[in-house]
C-alpha atoms as a PDB file:
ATOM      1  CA  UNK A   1      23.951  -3.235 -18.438  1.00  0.00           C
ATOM      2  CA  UNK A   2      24.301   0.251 -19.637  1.00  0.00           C
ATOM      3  CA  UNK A   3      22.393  -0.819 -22.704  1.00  0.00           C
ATOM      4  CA  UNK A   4      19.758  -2.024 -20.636  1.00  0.00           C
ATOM      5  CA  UNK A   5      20.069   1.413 -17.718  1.00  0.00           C
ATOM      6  CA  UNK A   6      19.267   3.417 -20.948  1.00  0.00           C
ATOM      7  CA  UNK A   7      16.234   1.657 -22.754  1.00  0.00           C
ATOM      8  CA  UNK A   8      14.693   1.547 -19.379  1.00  0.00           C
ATOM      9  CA  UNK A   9      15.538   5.243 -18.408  1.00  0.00           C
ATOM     10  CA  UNK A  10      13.860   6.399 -21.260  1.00  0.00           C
ATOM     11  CA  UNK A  11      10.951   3.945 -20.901  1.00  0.00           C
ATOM     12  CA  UNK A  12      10.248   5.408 -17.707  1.00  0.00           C
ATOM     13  CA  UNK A  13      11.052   9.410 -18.589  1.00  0.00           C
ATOM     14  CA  UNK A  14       8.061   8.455 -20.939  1.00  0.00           C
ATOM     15  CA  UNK A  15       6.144   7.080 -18.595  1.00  0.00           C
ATOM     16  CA  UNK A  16       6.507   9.139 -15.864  1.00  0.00           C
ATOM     17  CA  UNK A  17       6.135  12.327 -17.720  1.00  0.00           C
ATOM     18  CA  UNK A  18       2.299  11.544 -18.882  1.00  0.00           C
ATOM     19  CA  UNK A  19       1.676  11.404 -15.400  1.00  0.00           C
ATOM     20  CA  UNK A  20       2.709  14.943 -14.747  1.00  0.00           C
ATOM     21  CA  UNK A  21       1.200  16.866 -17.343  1.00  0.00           C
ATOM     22  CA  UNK A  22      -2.557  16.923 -16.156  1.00  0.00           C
ATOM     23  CA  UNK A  23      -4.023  19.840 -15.584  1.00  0.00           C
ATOM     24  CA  UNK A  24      -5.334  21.008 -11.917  1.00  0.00           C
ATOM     25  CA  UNK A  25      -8.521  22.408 -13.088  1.00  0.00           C
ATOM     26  CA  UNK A  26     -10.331  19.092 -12.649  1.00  0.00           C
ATOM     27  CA  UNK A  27      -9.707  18.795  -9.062  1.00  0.00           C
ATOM     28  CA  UNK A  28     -11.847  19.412  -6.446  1.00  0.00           C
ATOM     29  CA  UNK A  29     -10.774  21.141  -3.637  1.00  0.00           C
ATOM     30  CA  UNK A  30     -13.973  20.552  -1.318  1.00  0.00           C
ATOM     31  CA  UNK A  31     -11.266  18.974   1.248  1.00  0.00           C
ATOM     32  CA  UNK A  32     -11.567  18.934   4.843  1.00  0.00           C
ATOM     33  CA  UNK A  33     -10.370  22.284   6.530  1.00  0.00           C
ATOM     34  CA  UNK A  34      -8.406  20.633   8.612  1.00  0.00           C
ATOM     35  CA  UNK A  35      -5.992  20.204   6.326  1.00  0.00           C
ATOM     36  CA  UNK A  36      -2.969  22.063   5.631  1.00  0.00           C
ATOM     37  CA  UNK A  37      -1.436  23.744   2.610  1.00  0.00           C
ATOM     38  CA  UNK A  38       1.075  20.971   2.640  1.00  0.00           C
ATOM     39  CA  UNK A  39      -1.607  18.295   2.788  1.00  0.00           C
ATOM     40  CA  UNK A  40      -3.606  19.707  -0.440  1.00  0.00           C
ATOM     41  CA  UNK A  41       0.478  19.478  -2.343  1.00  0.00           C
ATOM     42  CA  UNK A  42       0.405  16.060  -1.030  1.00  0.00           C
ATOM     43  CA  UNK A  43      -3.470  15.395  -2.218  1.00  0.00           C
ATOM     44  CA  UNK A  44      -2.681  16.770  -5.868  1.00  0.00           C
ATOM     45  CA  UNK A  45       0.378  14.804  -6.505  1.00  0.00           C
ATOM     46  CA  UNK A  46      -1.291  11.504  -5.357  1.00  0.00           C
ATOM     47  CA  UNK A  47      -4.412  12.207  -7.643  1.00  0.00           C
ATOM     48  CA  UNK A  48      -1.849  12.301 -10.825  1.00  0.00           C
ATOM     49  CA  UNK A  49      -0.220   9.067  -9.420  1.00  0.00           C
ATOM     50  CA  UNK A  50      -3.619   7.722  -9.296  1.00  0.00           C
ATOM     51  CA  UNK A  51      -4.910   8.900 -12.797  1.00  0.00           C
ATOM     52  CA  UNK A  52      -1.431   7.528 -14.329  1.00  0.00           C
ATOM     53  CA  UNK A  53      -2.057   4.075 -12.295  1.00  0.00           C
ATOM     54  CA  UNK A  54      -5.748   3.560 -13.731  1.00  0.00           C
ATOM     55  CA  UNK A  55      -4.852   3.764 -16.916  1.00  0.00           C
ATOM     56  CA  UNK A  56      -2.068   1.842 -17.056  1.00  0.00           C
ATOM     57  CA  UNK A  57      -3.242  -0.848 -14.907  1.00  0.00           C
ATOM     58  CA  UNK A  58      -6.472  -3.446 -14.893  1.00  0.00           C
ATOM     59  CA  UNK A  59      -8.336  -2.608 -12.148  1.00  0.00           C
ATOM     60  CA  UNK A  60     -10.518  -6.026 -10.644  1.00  0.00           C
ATOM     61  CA  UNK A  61     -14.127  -3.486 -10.708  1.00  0.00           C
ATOM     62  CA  UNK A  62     -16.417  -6.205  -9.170  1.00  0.00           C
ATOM     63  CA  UNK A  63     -18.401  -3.339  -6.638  1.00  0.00           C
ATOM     64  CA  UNK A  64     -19.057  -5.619  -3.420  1.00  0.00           C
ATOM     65  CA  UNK A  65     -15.229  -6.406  -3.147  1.00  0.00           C
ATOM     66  CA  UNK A  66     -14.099  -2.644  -3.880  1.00  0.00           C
ATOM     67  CA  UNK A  67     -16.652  -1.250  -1.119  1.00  0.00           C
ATOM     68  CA  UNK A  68     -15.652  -3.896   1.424  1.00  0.00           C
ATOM     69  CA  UNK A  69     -11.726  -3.563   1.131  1.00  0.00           C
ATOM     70  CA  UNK A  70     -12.792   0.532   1.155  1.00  0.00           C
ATOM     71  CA  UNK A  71     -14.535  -0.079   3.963  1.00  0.00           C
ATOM     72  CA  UNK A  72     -11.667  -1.577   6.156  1.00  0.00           C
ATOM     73  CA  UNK A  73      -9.639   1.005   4.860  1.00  0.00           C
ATOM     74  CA  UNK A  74     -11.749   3.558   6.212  1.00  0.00           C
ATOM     75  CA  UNK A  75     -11.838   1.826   9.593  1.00  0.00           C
ATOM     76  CA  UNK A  76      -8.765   2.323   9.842  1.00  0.00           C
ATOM     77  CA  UNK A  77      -7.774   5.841   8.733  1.00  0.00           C
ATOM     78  CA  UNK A  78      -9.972   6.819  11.211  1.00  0.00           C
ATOM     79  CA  UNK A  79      -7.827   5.957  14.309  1.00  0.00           C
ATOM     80  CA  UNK A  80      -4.767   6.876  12.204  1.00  0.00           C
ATOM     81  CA  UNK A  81      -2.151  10.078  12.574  1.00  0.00           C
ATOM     82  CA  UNK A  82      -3.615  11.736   9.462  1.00  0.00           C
ATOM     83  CA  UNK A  83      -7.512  11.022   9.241  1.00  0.00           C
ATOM     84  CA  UNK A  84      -8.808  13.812   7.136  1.00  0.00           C
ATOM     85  CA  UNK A  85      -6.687  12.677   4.055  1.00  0.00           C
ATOM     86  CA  UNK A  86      -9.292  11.548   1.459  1.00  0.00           C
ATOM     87  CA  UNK A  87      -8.000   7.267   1.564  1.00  0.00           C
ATOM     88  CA  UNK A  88      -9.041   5.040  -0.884  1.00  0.00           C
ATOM     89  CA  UNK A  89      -8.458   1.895  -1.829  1.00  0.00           C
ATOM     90  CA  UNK A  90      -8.139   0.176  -5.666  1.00  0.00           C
ATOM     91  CA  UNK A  91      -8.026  -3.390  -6.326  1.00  0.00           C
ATOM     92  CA  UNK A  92      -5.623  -4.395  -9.093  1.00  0.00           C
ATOM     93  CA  UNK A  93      -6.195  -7.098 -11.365  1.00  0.00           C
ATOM     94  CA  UNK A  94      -2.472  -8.606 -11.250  1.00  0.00           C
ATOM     95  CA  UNK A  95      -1.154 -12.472 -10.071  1.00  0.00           C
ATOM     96  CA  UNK A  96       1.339 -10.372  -8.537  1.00  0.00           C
ATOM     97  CA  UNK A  97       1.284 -10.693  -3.963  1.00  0.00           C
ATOM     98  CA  UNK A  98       1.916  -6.798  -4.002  1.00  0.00           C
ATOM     99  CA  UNK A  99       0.259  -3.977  -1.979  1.00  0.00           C
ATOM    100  CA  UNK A 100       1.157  -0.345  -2.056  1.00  0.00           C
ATOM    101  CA  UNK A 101       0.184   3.490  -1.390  1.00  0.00           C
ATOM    102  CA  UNK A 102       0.066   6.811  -2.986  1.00  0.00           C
ATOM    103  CA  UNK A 103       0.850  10.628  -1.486  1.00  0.00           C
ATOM    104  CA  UNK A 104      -3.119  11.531  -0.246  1.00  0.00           C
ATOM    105  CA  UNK A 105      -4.246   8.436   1.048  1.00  0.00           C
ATOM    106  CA  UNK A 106      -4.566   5.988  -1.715  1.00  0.00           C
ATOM    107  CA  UNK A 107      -3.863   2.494  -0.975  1.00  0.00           C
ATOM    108  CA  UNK A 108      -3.471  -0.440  -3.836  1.00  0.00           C
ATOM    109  CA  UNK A 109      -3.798  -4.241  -3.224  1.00  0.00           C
ATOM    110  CA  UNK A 110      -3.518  -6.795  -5.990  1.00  0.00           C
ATOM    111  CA  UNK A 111      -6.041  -9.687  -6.512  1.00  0.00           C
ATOM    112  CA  UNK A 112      -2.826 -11.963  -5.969  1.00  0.00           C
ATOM    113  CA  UNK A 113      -2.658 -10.681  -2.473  1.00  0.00           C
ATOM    114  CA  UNK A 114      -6.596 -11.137  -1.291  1.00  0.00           C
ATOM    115  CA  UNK A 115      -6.469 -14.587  -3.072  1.00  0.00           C
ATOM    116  CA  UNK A 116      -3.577 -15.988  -1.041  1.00  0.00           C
ATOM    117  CA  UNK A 117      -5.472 -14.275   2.354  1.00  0.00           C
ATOM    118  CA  UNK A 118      -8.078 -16.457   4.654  1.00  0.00           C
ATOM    119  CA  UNK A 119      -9.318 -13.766   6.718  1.00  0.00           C
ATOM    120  CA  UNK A 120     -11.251 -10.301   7.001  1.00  0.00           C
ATOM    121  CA  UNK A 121      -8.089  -9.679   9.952  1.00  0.00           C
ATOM    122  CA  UNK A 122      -4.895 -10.623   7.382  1.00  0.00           C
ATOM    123  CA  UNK A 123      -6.491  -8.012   5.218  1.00  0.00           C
ATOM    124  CA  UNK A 124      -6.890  -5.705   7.568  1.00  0.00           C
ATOM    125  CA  UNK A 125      -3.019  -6.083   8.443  1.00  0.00           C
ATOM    126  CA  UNK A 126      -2.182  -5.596   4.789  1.00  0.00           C
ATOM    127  CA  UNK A 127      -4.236  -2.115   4.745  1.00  0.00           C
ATOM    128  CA  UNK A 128      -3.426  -0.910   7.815  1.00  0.00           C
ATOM    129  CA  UNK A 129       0.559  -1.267   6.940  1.00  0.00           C
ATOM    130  CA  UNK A 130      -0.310   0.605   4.195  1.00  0.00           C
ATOM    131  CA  UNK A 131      -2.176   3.204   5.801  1.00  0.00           C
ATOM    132  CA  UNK A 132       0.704   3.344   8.390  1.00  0.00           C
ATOM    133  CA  UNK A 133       3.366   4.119   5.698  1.00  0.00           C
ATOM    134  CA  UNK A 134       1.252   7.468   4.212  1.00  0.00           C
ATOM    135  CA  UNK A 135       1.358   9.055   7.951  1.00  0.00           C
ATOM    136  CA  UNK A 136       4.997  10.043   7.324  1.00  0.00           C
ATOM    137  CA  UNK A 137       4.609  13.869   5.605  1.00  0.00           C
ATOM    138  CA  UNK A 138       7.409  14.768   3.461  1.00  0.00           C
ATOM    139  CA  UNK A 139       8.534  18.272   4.180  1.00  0.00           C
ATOM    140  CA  UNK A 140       8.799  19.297   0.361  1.00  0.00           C
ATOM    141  CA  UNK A 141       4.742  19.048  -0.141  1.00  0.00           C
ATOM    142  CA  UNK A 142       5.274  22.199   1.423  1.00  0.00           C
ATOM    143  CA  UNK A 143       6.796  24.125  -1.481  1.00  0.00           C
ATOM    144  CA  UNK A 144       6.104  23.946  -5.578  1.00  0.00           C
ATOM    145  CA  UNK A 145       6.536  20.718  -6.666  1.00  0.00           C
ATOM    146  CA  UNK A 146       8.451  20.191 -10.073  1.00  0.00           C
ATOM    147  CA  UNK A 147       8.138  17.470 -12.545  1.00  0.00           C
ATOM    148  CA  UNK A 148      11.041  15.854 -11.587  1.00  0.00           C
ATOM    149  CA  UNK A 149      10.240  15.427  -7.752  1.00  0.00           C
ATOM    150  CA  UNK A 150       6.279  13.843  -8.916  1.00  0.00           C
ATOM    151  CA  UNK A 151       7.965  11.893 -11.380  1.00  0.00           C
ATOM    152  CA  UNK A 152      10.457  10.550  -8.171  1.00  0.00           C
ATOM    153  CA  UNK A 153       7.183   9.559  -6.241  1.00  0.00           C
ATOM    154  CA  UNK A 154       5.397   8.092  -9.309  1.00  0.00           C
ATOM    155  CA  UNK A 155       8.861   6.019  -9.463  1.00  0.00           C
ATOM    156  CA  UNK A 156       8.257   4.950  -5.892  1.00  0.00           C
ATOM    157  CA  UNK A 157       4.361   3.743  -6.343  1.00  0.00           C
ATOM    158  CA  UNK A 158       4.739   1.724  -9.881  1.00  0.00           C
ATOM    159  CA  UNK A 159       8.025   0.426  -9.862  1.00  0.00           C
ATOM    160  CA  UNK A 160       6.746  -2.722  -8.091  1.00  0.00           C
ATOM    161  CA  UNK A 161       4.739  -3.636 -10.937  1.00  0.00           C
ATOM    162  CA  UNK A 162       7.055  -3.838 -13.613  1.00  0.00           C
ATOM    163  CA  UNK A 163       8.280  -7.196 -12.717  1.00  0.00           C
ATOM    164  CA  UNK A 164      11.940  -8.177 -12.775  1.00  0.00           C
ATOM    165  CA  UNK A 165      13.070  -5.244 -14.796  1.00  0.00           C
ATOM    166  CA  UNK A 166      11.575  -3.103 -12.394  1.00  0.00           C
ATOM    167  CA  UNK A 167      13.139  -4.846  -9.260  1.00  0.00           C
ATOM    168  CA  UNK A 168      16.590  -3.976 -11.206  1.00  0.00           C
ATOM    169  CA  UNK A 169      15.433  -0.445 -12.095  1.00  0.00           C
ATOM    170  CA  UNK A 170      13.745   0.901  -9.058  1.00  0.00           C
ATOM    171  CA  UNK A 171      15.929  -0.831  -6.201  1.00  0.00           C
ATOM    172  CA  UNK A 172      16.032   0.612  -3.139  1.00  0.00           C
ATOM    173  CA  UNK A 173      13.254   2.895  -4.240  1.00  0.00           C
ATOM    174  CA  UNK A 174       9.853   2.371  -3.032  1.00  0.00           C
ATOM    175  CA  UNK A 175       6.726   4.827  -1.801  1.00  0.00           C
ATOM    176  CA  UNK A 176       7.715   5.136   1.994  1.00  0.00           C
ATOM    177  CA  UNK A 177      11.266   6.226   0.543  1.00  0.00           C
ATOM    178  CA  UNK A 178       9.815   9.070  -1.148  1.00  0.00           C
ATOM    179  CA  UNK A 179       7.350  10.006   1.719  1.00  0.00           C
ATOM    180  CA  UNK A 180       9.750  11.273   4.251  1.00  0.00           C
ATOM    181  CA  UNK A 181      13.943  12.551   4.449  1.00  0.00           C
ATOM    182  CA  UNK A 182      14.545  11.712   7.960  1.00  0.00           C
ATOM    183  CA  UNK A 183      14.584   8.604   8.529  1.00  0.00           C
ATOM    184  CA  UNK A 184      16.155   5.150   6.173  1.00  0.00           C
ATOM    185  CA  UNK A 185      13.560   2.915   5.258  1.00  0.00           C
ATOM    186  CA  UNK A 186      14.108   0.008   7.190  1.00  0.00           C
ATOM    187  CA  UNK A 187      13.589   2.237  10.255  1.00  0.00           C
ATOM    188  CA  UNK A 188       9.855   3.382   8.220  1.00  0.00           C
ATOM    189  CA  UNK A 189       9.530  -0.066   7.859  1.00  0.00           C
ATOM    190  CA  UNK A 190       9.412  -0.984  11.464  1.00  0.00           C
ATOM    191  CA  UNK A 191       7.961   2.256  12.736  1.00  0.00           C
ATOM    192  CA  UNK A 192       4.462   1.544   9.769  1.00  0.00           C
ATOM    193  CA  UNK A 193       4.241  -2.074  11.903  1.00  0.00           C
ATOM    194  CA  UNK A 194       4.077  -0.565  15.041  1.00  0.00           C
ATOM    195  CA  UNK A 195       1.728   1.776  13.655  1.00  0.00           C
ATOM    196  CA  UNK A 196      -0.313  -0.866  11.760  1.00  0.00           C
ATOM    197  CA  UNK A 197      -0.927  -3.282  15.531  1.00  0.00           C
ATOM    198  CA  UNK A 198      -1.763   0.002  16.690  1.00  0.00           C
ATOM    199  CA  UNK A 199      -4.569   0.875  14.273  1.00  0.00           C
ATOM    200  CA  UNK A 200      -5.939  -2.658  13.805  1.00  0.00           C
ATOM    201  CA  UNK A 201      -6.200  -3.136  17.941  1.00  0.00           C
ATOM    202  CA  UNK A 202      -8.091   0.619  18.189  1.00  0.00           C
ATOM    203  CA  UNK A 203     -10.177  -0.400  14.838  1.00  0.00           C
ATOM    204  CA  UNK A 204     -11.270  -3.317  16.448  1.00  0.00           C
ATOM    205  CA  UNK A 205      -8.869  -5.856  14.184  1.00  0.00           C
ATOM    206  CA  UNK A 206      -6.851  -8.445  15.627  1.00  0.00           C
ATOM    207  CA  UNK A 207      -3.032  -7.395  15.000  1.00  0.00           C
ATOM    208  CA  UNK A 208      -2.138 -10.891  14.876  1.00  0.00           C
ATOM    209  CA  UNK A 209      -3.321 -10.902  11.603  1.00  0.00           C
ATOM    210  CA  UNK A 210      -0.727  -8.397  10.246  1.00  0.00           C
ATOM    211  CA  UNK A 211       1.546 -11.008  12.023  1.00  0.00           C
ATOM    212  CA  UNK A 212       0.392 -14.003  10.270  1.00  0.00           C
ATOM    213  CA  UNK A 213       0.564 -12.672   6.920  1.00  0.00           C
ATOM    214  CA  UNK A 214       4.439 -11.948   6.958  1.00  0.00           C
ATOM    215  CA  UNK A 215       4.512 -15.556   8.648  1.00  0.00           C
ATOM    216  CA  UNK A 216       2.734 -16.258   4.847  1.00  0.00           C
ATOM    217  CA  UNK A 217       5.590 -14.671   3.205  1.00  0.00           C
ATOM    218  CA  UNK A 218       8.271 -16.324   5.192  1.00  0.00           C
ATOM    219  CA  UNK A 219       7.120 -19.856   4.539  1.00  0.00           C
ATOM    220  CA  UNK A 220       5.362 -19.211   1.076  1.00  0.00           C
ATOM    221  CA  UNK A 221       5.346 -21.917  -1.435  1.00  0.00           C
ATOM    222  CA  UNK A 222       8.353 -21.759  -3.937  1.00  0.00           C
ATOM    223  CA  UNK A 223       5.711 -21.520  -6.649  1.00  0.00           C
ATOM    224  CA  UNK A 224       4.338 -18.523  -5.143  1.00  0.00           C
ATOM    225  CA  UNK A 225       7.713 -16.510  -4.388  1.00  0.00           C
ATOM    226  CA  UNK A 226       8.269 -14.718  -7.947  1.00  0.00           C
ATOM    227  CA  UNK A 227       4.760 -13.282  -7.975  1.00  0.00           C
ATOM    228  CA  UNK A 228       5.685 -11.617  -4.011  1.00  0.00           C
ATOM    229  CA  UNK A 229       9.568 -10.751  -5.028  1.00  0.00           C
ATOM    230  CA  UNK A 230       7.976  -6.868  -5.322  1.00  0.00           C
ATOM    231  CA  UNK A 231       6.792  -7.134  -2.304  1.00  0.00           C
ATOM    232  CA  UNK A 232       9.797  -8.515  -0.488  1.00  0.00           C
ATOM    233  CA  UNK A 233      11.858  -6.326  -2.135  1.00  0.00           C
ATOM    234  CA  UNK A 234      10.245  -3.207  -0.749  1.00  0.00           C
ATOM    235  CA  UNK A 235       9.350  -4.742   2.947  1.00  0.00           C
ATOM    236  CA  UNK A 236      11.758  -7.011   3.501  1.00  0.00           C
ATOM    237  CA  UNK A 237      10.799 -10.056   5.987  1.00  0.00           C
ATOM    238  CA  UNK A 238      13.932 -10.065   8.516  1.00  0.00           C
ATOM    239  CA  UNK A 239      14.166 -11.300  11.461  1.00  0.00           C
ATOM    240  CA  UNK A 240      14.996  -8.348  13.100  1.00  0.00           C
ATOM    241  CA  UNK A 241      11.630  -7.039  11.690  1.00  0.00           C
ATOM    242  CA  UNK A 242       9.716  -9.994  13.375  1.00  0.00           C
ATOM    243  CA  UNK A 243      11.824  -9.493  16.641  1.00  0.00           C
ATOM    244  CA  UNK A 244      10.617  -5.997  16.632  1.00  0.00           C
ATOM    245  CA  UNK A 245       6.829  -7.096  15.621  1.00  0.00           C
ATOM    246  CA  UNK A 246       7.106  -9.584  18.757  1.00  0.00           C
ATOM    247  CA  UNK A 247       8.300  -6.853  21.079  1.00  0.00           C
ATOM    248  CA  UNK A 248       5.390  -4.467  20.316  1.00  0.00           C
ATOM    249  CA  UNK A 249       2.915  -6.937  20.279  1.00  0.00           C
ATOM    250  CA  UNK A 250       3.959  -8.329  23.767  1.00  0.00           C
ATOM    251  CA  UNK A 251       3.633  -4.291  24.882  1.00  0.00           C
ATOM    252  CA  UNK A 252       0.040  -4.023  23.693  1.00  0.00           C
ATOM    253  CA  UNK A 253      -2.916  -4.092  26.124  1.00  0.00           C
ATOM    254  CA  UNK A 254      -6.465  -5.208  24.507  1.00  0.00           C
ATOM    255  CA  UNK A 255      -8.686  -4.339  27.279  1.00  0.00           C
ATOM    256  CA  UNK A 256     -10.102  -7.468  27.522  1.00  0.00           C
ATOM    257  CA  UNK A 257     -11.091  -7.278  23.479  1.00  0.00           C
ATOM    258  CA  UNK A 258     -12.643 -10.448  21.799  1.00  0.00           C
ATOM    259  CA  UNK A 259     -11.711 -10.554  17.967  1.00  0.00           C
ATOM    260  CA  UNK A 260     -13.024 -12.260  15.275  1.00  0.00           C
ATOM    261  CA  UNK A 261     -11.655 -13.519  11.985  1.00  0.00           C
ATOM    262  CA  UNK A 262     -14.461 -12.970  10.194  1.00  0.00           C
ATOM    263  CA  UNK A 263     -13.347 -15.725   7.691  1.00  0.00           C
ATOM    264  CA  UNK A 264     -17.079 -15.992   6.565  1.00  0.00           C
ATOM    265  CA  UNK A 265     -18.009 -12.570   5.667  1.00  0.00           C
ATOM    266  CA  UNK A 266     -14.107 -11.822   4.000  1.00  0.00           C
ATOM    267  CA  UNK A 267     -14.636 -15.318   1.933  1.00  0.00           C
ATOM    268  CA  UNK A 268     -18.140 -14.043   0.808  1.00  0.00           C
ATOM    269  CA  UNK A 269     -17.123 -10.440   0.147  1.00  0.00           C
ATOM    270  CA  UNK A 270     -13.957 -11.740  -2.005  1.00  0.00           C
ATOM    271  CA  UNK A 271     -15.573 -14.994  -3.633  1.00  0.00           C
ATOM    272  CA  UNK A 272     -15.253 -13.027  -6.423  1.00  0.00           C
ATOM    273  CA  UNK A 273     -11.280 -12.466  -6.105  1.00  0.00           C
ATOM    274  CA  UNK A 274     -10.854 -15.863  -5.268  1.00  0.00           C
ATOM    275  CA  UNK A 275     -13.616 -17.532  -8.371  1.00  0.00           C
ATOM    276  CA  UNK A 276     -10.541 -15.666 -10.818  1.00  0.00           C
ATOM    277  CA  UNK A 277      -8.464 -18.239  -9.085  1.00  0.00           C
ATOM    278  CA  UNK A 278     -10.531 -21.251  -9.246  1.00  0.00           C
ATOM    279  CA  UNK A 279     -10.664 -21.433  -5.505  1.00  0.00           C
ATOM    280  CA  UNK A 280     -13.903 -22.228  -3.437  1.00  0.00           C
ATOM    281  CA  UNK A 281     -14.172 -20.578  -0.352  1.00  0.00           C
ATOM    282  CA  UNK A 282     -14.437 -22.925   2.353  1.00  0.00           C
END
């Protein structure tokens, strides 16, 4: 085990390090003045998390699925704590059933997660968790930021991806971790779901959807748990968490709201996802 702590320690100093030695001349600072000095800290270290995730990752480019999960991502930051951050949203080319964020507002979903969706309001529920978990701001954006602390928050963002040596090397260390001191993460955990309902009922999303896709995880195929183990390892699916998901649901008023799936327009605008998967949109 020490053997193995070491290879991967240095695997990941080397890693991690590329990351943090881009320069800051190629940003643009044409940000929204509503933003704070803390905010642009924040914005900066999620651009070199972003640059070191592009190129080490396959990115799924097909342009009508990137614009329409962009889109719902928009929808949402805009009834969220923090909607001048710059969000975006990547689609990455992996089997794995994994979804993520980055400092600044960037927000990652895998093809293995839109494949094993059925709706335009399950994806919504994935993004908007996501979005949820980058409203926490982590009181050292404020200051100079070393290498070590970006390389902590890179750690957070890619350690999902490295498959079972990266469950053994980054436990107990995920994005929301790194994105606030205050608080443990299980408590983030359940305070991003209230937040996600929240933003899906304001953006016009059913939050049952966020609702039915840990229902997914819960009773997911055996063949399909080792490509979510990331996933569940980061959020776990308790039942406390689903008590607590009941609870604020059953508080929620929808002013007499009618929702809609929207299974037609998500199955057209991911029949491309779905194609890589040999599955026909029905």
């Amino acid at each position: 085990m020490q053997l193995f702590n070491r290879i991967t320690s240095s695997f990941l100093v080397l890693f991690l390090l590329s990351s943090c030695t881009t320069s800051h001349n190629d940003s643009n600072h044409n940000y929204n003045e509503k933003l704070s000095n803390s905010d642009y800290k924040e914005i900066e270290i999620g651009r070199q998390i972003h640059r070191q995730i592009l190129s080490s990752f396959s990115l799924f480019t097909e342009e009508r699925a990137n614009q329409y999960v962009n889109h719902i991502t928009e929808e949402i930051s805009k009834v969220s704590s923090r909607p001048n951050l710059p969000y975006d949203c990547t689609i990455l080319a992996s089997d794995k059933i994994y979804a993520t964020g980055a400092p600044g507002g960037h927000v990652y979903i895998t093809t293995g997660f839109i494949n094993i969706l059925d709706n335009e309001t399950e994806l919504a529920g994935v993004l908007a968790h996501e979005v949820a978990q980058l409203q926490y701001r982590n009181p050292k954006y404020s200051g100079a930021k070393k290498s070590l602390e970006v390389m902590e928050v890179v750690t957070g963002v890619a350690g999902g991806f490295f498959g079972p040596f990266g469950v053994l090397a980054f436990v107990g260390v995920a994005t929301l971790n790194q994105l606030t001191t205050s608080k443990n993460v299980d408590s983030l955990v359940l305070l991003a779901d209230k937040k996600a309902l929240v933003y899906m009922n304001k953006a016009g999303y059913d939050p049952q959807g966020f609702v039915d896709v840990l229902y997914k995880i819960i009773y997911a195929d055996q063949m399909l748990i080792p490509y979510m183990i990331d996933y569940y390892q980061s959020r776990p699916v308790s039942a406390d968490r689903m008590i607590h998901l009941e609870n604020v649901f059953k508080k929620m008023t929808f002013e007499n709201k009618q929702f809609d799936t929207e299974r037609e327009r998500f199955n057209m605008m991911t029949s491309g996802v779905k194609q890589l998967y040999g599955v026909e949109p029905v």
